[in-house]
Structure formats: structure tokens, C-alpha cells
N, C-alpha and C. Protein backbone atom coordinates (compact mmCIF):
# COMPACT_ATOMS: atom_id res chain seq x y z
N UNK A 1 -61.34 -16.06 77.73
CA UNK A 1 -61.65 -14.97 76.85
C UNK A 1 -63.01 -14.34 77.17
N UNK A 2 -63.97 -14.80 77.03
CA UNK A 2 -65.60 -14.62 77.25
C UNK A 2 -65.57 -14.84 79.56
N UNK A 3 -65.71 -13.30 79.49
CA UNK A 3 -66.09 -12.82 80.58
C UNK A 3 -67.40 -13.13 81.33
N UNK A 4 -67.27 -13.86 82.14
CA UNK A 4 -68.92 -13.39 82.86
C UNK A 4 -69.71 -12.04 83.46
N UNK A 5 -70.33 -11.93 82.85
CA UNK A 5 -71.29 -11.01 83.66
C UNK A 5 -71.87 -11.31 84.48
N UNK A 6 -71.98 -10.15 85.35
CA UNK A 6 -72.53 -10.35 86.91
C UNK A 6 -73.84 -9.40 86.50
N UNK A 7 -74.83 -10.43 87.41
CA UNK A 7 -76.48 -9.69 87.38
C UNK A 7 -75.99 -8.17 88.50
N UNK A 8 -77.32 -7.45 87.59
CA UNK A 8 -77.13 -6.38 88.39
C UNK A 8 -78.61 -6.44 88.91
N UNK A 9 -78.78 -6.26 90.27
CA UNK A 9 -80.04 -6.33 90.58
C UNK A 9 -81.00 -5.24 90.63
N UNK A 10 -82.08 -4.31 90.52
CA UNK A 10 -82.64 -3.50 90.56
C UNK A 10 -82.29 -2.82 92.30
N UNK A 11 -82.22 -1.53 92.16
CA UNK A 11 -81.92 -0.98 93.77
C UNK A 11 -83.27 -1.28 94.71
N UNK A 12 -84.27 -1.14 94.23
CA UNK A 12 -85.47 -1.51 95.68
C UNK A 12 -87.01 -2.52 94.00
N UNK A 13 -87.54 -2.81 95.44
CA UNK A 13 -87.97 -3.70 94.58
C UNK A 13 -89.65 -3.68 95.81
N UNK A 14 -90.93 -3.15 95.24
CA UNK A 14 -92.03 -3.15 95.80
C UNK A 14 -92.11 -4.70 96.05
N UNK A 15 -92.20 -5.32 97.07
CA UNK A 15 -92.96 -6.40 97.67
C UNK A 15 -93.90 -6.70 97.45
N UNK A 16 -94.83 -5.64 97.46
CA UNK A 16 -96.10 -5.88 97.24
C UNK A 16 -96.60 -6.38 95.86
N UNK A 17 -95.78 -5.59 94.95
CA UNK A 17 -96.82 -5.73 93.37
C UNK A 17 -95.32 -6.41 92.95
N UNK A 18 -94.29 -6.38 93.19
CA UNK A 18 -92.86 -6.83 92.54
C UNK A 18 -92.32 -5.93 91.51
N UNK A 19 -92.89 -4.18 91.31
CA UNK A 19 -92.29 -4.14 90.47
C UNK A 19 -90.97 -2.78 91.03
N UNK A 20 -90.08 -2.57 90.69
CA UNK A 20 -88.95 -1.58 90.85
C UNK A 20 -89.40 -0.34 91.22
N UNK A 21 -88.81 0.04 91.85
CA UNK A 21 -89.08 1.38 92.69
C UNK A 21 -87.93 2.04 92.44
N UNK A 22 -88.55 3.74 91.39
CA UNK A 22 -87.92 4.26 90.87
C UNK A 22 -87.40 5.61 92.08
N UNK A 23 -85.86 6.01 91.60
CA UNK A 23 -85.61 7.01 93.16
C UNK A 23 -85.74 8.43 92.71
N UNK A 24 -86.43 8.34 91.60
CA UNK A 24 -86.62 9.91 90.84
C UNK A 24 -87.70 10.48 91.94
N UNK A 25 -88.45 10.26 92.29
CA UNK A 25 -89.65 10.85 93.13
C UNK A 25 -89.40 11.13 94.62
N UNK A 26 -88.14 10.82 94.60
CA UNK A 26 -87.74 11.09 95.86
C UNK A 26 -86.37 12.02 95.92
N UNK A 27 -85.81 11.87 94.88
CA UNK A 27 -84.77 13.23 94.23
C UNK A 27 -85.87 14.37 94.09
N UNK A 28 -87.26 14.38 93.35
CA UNK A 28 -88.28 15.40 93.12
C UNK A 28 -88.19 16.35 94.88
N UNK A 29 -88.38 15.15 95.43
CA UNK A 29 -89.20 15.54 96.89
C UNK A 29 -87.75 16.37 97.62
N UNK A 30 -86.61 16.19 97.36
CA UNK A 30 -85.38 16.64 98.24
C UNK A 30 -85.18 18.31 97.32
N UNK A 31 -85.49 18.55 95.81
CA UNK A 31 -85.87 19.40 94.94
C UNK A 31 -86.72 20.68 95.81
N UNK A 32 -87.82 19.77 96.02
CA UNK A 32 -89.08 20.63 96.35
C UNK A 32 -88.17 21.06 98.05
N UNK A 33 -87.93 20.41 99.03
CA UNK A 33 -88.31 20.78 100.29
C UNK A 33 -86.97 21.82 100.60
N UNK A 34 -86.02 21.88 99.14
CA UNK A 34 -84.86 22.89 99.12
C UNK A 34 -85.59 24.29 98.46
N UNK A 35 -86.22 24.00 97.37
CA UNK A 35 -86.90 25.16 96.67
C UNK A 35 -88.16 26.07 97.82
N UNK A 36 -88.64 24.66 99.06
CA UNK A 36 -89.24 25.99 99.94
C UNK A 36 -88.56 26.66 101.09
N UNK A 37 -87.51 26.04 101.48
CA UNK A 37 -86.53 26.83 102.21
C UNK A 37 -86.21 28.25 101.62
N UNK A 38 -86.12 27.61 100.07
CA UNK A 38 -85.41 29.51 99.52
C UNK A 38 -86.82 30.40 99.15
N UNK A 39 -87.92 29.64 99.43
CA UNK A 39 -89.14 30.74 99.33
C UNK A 39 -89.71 31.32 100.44
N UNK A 40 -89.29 30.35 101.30
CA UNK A 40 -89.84 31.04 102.78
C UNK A 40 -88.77 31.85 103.22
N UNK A 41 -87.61 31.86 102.88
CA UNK A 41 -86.50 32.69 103.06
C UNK A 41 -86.62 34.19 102.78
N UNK A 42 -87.31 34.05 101.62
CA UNK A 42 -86.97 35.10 100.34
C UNK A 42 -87.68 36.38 100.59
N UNK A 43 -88.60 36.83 102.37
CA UNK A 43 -88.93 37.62 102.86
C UNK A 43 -88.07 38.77 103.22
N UNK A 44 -86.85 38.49 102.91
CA UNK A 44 -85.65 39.53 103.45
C UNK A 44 -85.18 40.11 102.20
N UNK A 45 -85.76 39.74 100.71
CA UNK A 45 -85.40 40.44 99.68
C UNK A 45 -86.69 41.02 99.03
N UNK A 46 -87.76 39.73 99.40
CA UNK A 46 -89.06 40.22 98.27
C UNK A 46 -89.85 40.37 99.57
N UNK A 47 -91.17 41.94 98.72
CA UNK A 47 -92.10 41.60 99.74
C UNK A 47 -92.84 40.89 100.03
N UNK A 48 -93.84 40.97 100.98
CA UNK A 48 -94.48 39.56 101.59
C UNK A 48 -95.28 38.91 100.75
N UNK A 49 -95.99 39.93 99.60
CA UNK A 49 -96.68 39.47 99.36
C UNK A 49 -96.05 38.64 98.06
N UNK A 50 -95.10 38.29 97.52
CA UNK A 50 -94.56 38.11 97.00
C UNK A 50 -94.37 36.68 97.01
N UNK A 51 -93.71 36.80 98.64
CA UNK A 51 -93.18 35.38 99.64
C UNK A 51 -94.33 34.43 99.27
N UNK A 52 -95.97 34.40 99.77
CA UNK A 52 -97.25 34.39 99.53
C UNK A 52 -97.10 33.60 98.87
N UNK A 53 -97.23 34.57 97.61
CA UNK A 53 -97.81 34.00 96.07
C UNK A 53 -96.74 32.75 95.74
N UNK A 54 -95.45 32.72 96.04
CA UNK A 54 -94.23 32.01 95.67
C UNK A 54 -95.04 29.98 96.12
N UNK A 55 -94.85 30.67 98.20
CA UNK A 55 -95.37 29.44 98.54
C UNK A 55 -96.90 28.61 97.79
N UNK A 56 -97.41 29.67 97.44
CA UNK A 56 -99.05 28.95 97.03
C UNK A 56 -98.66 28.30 95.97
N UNK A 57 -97.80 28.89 94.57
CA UNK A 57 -97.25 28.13 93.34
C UNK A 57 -96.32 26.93 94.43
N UNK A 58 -95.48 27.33 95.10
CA UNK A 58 -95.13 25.91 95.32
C UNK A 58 -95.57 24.82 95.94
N UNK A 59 -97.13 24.99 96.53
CA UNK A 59 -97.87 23.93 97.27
C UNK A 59 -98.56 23.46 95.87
N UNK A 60 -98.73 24.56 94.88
CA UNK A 60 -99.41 23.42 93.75
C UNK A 60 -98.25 22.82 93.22
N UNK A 61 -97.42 22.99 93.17
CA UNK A 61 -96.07 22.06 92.45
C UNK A 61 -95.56 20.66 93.15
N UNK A 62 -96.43 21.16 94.41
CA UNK A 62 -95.95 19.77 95.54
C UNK A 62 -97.25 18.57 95.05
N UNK A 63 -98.10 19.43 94.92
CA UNK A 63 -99.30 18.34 94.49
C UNK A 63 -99.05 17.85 93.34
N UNK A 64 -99.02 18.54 92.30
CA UNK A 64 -99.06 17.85 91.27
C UNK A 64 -97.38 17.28 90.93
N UNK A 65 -96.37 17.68 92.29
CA UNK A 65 -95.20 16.26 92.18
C UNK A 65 -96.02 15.15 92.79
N UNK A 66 -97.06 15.23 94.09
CA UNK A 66 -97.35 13.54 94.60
C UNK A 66 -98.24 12.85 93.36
N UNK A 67 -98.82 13.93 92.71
CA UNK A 67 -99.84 13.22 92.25
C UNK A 67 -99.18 12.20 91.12
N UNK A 68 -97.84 12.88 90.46
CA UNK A 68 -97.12 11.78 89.63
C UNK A 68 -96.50 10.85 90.27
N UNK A 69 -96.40 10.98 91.38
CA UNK A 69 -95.88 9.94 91.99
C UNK A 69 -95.11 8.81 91.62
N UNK A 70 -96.36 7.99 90.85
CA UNK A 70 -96.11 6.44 90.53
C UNK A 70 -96.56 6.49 89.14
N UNK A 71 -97.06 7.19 88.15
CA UNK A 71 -97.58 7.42 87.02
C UNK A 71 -96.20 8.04 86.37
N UNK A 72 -95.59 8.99 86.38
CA UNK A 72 -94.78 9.61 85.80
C UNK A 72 -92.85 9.76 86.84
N UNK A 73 -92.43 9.01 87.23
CA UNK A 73 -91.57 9.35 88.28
C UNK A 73 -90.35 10.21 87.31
N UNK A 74 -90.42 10.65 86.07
CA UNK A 74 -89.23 11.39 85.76
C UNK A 74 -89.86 12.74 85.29
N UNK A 75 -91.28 13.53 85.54
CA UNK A 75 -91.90 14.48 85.91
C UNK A 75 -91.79 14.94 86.78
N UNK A 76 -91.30 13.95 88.03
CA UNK A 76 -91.56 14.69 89.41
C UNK A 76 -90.17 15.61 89.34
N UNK A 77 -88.98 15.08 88.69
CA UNK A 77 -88.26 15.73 89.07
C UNK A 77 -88.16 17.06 88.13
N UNK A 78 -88.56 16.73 86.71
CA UNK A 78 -88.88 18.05 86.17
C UNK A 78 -89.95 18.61 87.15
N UNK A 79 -90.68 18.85 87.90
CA UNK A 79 -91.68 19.72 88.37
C UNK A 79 -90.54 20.14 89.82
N UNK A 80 -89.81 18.90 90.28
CA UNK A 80 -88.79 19.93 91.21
C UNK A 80 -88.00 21.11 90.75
N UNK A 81 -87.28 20.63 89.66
CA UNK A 81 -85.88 21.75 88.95
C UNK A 81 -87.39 22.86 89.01
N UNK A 82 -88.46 22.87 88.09
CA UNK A 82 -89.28 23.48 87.97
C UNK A 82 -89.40 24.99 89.31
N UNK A 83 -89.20 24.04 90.45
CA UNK A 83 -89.36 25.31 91.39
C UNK A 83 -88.68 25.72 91.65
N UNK A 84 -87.38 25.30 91.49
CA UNK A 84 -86.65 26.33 91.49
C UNK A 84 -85.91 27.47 90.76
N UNK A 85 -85.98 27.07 89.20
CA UNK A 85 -86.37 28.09 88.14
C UNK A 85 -87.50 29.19 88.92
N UNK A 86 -88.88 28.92 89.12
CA UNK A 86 -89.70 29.94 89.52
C UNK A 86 -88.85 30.61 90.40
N UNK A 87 -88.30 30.07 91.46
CA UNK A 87 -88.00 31.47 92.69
C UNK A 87 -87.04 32.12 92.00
N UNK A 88 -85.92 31.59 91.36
CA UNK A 88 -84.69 31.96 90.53
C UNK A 88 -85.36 33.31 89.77
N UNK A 89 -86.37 32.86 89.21
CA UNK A 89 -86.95 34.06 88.47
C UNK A 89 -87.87 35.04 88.94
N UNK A 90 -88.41 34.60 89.55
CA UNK A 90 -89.25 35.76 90.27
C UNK A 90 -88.28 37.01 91.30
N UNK A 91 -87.71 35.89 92.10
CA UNK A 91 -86.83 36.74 92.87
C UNK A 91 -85.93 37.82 92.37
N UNK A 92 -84.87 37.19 91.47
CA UNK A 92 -83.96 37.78 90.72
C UNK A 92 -84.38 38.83 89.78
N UNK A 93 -85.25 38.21 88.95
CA UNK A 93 -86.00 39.00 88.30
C UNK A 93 -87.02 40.23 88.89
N UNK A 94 -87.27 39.63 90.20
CA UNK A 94 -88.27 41.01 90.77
C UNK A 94 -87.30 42.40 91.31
N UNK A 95 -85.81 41.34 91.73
CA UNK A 95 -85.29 42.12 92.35
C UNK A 95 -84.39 43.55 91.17
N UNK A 96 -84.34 42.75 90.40
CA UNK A 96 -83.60 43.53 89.19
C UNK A 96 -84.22 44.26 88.52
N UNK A 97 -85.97 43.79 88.18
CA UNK A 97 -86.95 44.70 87.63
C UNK A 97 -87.48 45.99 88.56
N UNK A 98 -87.34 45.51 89.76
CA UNK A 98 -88.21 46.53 91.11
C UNK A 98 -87.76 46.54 92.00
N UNK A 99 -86.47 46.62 91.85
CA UNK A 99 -85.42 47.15 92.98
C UNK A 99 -85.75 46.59 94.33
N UNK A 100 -86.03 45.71 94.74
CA UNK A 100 -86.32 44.69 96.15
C UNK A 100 -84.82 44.68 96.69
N UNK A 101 -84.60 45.38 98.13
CA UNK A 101 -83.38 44.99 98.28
C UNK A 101 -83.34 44.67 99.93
N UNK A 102 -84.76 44.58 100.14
CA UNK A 102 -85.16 44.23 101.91
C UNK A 102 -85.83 44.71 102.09
């Protein structure tokens, strides 16, 4: 009747300090390095200077994803979705407000 349960073990496990290693900060990081593909892209719809300003917001979004790193690992990935809302909106929005069409 009474089933055993099977241990489930944690997926990675720091050696060093022993404690679990979370894979949110590394979902953040696959977030971010898709959100600058579509900003460095985004020269064929927005102008340059546009492109610019996009990458500089997203080098501070990259920092302050490492800087949570190990302090906050379910921030990092809100600060990924994060960038890509920005281009979503800037772009779309620039393109719809100010006619950007190349």
C-alpha cells in the first residue's frame, strides 16, 4: 500500500560551498544574448541612433543581470524578459509612432 519515495537529488550542486546551483541565471543569460541579437539587428528598421541607445540600456541590463548573479537568481531572469519588452517597445512602438520603416 505505502509507496516508496525516491530522493530527488538537486540538479548541480557547488562543490565548493555545497550549496545548489540555481539554472535561473543562466536562462537570464540565454534571455539577454537573444534580446541583443534583436538590438543589433534592429538597424534595418530603427535609426542608428536608436540601435545605440537600445545596446547601452542593454549593457546596463547585462550588469545589473551579473551583478544578481548569486544574490537574487529569479531577478536575473526578470531583468532578461525585461529586455526584451524594451526592444518590443521601443522598436514597435518607434516604428508605429515615427514611421521607421528602414
Amino acid at each position: 500500500m505505502w509507496r516508496r519515495r525516491r530522493r530527488v537529488r538537486p540538479l548541480a550542486v557547488d562543490p565548493a560551498s555545497g550549496e545548489v546551483v540555481s539554472p535561473l541565471p543562466f536562462v537570464a543569460l540565454v534571455l539577454l544574448a537573444s534580446s541583443f541579437f534583436l538590438n543589433a539587428a534592429s538597424g534595418v528598421i530603427a535609426p542608428w541612433w536608436v540601435v545605440v541607445l537600445l545596446l547601452v540600456v542593454w549593457a546596463g541590463l547585462l550588469l545589473s543581470c551579473l551583478r544578481a548573479w548569486t544574490e537574487d537568481p529569479p531577478r536575473t531572469v526578470r531583468i532578461g524578459i525585461a529586455s526584451i519588452v524594451v526592444w518590443a517597445v521601443v522598436v514597435i512602438g518607434g516604428g508605429i509612432a515615427f514611421g521607421w520603416s528602414g
